[in-house]
C-alpha atoms as a PDB file:
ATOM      1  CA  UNK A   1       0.000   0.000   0.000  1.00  0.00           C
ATOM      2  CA  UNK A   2       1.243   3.529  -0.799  1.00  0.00           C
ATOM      3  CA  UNK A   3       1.703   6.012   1.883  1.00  0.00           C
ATOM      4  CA  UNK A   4       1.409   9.960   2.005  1.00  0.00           C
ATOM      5  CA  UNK A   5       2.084  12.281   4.568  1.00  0.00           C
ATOM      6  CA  UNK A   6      -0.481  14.855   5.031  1.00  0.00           C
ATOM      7  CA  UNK A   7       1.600  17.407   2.336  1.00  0.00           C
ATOM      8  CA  UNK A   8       1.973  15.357   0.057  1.00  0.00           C
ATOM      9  CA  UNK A   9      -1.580  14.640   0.105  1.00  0.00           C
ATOM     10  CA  UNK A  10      -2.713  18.208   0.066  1.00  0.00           C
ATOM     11  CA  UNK A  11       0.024  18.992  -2.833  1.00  0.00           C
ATOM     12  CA  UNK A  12      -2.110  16.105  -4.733  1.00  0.00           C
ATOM     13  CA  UNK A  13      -5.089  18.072  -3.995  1.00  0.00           C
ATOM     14  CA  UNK A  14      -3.990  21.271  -4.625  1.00  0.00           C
ATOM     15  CA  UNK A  15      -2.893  20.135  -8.280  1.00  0.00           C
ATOM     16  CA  UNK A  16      -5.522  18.543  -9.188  1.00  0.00           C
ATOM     17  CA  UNK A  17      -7.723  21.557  -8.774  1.00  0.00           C
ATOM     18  CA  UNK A  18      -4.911  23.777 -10.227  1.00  0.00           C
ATOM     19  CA  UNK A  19      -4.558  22.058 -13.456  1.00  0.00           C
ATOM     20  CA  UNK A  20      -8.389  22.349 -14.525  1.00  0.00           C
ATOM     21  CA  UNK A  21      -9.290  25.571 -16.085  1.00  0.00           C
ATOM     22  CA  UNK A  22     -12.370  26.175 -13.872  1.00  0.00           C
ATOM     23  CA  UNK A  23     -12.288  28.456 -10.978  1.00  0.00           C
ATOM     24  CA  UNK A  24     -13.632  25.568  -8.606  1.00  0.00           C
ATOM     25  CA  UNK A  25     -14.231  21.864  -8.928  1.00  0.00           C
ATOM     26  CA  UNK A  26     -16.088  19.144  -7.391  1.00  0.00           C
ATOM     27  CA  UNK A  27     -14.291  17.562  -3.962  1.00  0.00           C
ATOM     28  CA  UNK A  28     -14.503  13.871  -5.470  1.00  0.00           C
ATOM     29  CA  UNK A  29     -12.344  14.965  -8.917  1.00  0.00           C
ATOM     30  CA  UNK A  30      -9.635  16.483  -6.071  1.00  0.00           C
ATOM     31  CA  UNK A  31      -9.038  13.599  -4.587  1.00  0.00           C
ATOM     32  CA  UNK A  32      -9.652  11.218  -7.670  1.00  0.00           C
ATOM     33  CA  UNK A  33      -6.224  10.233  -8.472  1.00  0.00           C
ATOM     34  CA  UNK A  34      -5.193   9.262  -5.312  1.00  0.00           C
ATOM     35  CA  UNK A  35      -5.295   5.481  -4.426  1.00  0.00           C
ATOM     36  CA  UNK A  36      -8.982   4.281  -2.440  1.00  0.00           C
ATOM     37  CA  UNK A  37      -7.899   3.656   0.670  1.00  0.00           C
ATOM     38  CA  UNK A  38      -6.489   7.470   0.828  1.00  0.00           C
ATOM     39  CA  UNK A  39      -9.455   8.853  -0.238  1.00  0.00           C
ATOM     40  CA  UNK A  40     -11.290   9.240   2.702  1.00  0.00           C
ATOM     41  CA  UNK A  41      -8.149  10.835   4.551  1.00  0.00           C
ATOM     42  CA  UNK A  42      -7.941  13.421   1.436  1.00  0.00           C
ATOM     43  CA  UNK A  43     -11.830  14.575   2.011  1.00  0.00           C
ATOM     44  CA  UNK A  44     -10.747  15.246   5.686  1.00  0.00           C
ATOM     45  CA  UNK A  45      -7.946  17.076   4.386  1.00  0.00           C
ATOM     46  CA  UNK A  46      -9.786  19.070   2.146  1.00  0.00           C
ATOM     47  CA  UNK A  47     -12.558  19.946   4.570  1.00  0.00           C
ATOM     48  CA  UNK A  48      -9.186  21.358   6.847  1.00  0.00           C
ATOM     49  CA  UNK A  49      -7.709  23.292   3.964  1.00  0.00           C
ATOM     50  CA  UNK A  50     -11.330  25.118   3.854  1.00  0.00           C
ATOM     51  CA  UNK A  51     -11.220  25.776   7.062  1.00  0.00           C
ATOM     52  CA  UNK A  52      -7.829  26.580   7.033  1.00  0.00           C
ATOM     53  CA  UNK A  53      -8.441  29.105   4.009  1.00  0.00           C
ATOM     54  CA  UNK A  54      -6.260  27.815   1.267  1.00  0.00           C
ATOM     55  CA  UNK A  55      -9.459  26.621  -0.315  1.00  0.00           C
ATOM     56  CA  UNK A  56     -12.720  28.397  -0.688  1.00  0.00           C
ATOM     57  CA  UNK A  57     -16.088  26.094  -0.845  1.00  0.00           C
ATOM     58  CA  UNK A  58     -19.044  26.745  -3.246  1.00  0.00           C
ATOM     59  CA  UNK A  59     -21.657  25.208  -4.671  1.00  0.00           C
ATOM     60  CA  UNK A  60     -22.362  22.025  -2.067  1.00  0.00           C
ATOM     61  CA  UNK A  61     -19.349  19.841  -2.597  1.00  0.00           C
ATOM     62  CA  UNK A  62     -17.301  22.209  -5.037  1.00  0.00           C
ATOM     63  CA  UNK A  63     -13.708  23.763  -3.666  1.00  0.00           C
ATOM     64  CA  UNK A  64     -11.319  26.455  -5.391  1.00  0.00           C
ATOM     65  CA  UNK A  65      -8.196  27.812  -4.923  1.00  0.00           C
ATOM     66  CA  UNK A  66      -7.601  31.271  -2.747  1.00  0.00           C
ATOM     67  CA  UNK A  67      -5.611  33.583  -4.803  1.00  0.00           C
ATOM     68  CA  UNK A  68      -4.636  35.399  -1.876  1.00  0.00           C
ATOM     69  CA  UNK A  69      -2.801  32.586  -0.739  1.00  0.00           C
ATOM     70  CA  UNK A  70      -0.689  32.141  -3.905  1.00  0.00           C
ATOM     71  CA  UNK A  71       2.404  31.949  -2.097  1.00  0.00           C
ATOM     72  CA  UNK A  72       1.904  28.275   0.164  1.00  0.00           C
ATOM     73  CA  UNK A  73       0.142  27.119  -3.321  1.00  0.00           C
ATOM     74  CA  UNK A  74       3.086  27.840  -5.108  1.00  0.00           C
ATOM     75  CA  UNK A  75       4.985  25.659  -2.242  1.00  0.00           C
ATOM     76  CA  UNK A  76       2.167  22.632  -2.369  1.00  0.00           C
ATOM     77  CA  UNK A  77       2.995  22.827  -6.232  1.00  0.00           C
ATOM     78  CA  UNK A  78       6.771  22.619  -5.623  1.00  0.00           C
ATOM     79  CA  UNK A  79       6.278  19.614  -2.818  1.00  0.00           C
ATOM     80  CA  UNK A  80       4.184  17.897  -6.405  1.00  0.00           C
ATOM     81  CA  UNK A  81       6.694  17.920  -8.511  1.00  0.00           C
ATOM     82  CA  UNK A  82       9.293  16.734  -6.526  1.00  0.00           C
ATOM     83  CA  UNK A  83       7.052  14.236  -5.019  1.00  0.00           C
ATOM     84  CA  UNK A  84       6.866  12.973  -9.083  1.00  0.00           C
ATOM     85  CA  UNK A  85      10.477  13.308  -9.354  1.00  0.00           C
ATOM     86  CA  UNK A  86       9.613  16.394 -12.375  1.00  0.00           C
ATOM     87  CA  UNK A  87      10.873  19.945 -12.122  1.00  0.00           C
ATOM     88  CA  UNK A  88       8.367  23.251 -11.877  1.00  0.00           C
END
């Protein structure tokens, strides 16, 4: 079984909503790519990054990015792409 720490997990989550061209996106289609028995842990996470305010919640089940927290994005996107091994 793969294992993520908490970043990594919210850098997953983070880029998946980043790379779709909508302001916000469904919660499920954030945490689709990661593996099923993470999933669950990933909603939590999400539901903690609202709170948090890195992510803004809309629509019933629909999250978006805060632009005015552009900085620790940019620093969920670096812990990504070194997490897949690519550069940013």
């Amino acid at each position: 079984m793969i294992s993520l720490t908490e970043e990594q997990i919210r850098a997953i989550v983070v880029h998946n909503i980043s790379r779709k061209r909508e302001q916000y996106i469904n919660v499920h289609f954030a945490v689709k790519s990661l593996p099923p028995h993470l999933r669950n842990e990933a909603l939590r996470i999400v539901k903690a990054m609202v709170k948090d305010g890195l992510l803004f919640a809309k629509k019933g089940d629909c999250v978006g990015i805060r632009r005015e927290r552009i900085d620790e994005i940019h620093r969920l996107l670096e812990v990504y792409y070194s997490l897949k091994g690519g550069k940013v």
